[in-house]
Protein backbone atom coordinates (compact mmCIF):
# COMPACT_ATOMS: atom_id res chain seq x y z
CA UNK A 1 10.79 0.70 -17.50
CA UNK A 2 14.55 0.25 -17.46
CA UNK A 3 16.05 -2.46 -15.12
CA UNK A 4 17.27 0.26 -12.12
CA UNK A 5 13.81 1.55 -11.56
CA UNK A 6 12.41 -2.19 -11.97
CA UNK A 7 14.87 -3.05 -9.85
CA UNK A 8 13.76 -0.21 -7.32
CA UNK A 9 10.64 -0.58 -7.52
CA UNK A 10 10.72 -4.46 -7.07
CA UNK A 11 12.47 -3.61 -3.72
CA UNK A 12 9.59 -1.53 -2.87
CA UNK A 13 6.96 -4.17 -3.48
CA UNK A 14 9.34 -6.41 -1.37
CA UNK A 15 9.58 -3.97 1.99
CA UNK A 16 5.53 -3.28 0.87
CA UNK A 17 4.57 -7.07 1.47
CA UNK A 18 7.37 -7.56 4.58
CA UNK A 19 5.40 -4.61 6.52
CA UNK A 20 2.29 -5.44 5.77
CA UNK A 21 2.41 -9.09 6.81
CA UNK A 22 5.14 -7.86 9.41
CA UNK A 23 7.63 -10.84 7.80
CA UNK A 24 11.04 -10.49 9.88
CA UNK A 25 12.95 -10.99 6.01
CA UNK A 26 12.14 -9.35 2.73
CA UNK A 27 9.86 -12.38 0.81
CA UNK A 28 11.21 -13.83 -2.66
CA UNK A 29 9.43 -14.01 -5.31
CA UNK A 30 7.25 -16.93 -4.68
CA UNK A 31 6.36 -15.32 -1.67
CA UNK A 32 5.33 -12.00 -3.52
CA UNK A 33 3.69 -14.42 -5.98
CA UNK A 34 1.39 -16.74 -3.55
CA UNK A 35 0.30 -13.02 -2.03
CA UNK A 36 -0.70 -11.96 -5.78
CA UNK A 37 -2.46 -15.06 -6.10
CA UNK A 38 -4.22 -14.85 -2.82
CA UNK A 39 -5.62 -11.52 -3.83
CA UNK A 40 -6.90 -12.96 -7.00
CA UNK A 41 -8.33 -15.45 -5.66
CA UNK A 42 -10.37 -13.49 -3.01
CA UNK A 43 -11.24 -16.35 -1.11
CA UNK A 44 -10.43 -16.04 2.60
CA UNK A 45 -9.07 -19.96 3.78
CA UNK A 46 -6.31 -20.27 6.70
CA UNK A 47 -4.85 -23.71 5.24
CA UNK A 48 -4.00 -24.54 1.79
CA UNK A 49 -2.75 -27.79 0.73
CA UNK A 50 0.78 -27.98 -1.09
CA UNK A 51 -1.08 -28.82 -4.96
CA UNK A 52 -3.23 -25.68 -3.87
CA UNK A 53 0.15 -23.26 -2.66
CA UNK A 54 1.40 -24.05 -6.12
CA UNK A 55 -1.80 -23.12 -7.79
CA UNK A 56 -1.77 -19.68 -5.84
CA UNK A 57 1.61 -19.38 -7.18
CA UNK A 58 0.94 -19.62 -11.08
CA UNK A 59 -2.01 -17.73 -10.16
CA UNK A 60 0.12 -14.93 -9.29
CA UNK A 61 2.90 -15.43 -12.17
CA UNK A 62 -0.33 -15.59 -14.64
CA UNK A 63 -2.28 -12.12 -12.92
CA UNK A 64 1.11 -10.21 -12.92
CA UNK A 65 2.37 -11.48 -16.53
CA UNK A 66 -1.20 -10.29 -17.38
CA UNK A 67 0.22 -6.69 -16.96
CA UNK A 68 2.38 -7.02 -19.86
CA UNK A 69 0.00 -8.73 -22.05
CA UNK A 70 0.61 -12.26 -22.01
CA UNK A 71 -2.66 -13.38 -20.30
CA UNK A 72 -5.90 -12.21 -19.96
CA UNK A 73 -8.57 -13.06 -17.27
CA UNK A 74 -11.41 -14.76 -19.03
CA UNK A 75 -13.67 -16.19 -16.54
CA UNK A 76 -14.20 -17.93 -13.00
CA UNK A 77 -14.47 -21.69 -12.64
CA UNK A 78 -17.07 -23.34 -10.18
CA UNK A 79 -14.74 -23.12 -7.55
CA UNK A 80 -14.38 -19.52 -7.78
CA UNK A 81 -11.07 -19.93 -9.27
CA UNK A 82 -10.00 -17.29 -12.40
CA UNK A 83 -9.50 -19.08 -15.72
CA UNK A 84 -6.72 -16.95 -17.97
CA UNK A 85 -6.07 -17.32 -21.34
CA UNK A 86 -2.52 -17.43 -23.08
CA UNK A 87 -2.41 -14.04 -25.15
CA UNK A 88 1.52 -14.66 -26.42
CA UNK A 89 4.18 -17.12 -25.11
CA UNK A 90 7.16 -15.60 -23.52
CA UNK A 91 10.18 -15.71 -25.49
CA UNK A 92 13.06 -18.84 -25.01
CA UNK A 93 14.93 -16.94 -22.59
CA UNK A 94 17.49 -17.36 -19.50
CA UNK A 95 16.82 -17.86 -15.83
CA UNK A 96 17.17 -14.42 -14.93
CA UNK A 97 15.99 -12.86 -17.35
CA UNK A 98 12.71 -14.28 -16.60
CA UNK A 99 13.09 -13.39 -13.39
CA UNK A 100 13.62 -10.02 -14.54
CA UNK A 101 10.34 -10.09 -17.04
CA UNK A 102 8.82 -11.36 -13.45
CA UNK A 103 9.96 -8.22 -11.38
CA UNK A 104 8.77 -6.21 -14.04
CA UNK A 105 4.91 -8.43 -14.13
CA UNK A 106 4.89 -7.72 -10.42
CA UNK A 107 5.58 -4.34 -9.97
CA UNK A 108 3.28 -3.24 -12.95
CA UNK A 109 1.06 -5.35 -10.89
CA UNK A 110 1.40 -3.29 -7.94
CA UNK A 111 1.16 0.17 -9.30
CA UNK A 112 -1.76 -0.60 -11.58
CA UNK A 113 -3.24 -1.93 -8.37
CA UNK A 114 -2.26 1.12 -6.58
CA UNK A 115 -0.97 -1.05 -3.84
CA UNK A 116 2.59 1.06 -3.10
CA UNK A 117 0.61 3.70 -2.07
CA UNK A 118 -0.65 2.65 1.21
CA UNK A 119 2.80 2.74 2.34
């Protein structure tokens, strides 16, 4: 994808996940991410702790960078939790351009998901 329809379509997944959840501002990424993680997850809880809100988190970074092939879901842990495994490391690269590789993650995510669609 080149960065204008990334960039597009991130906006997209942002007005997707402000609808849905009827959010008065567009969410950031961490927002976008905990929501990814959530879904993963596919436990329904009302109250997470903070160590557990961070977990969602990398949950969601791990499930979206799984999109371009840098993790893979291998398993559940007794909790119900998915266990990923490190495929490649990400390159040494700058603060926004791995927020860029992240925009990217998540809106593979979402069209391979075929979330955009209930818009």
């Amino acid at each position: 994808m080149e960065e204008w329809q990334i960039n597009f379509e991130w906006l997209r997944v942002r007005h997707f996940v402000k609808k849905r959840f009827a959010h008065r501002k567009l969410p950031d990424m961490q927002t976008v991410l905990f929501l990814v993680g959530l879904q993963e997850l596919g436990q329904i809880k009302t109250e997470f702790e903070k160590e557990e809100k961070q977990d969602l988190i990398q949950l969601g970074a791990m499930a979206t960078l799984s999109t371009l092939g840098y993790y893979e879901e291998l398993s559940r842990d007794p909790e119900g939790w998915p266990v990923y495994n490190l495929l490649k490391t990400p390159p040494k690269m700058e603060l926004s351009d791995q927020t860029a590789l992240l925009k990217e993650a998540v809106v593979r995510y979402f069209i391979q998901n075929n979330l955009l669609e209930e818009e």
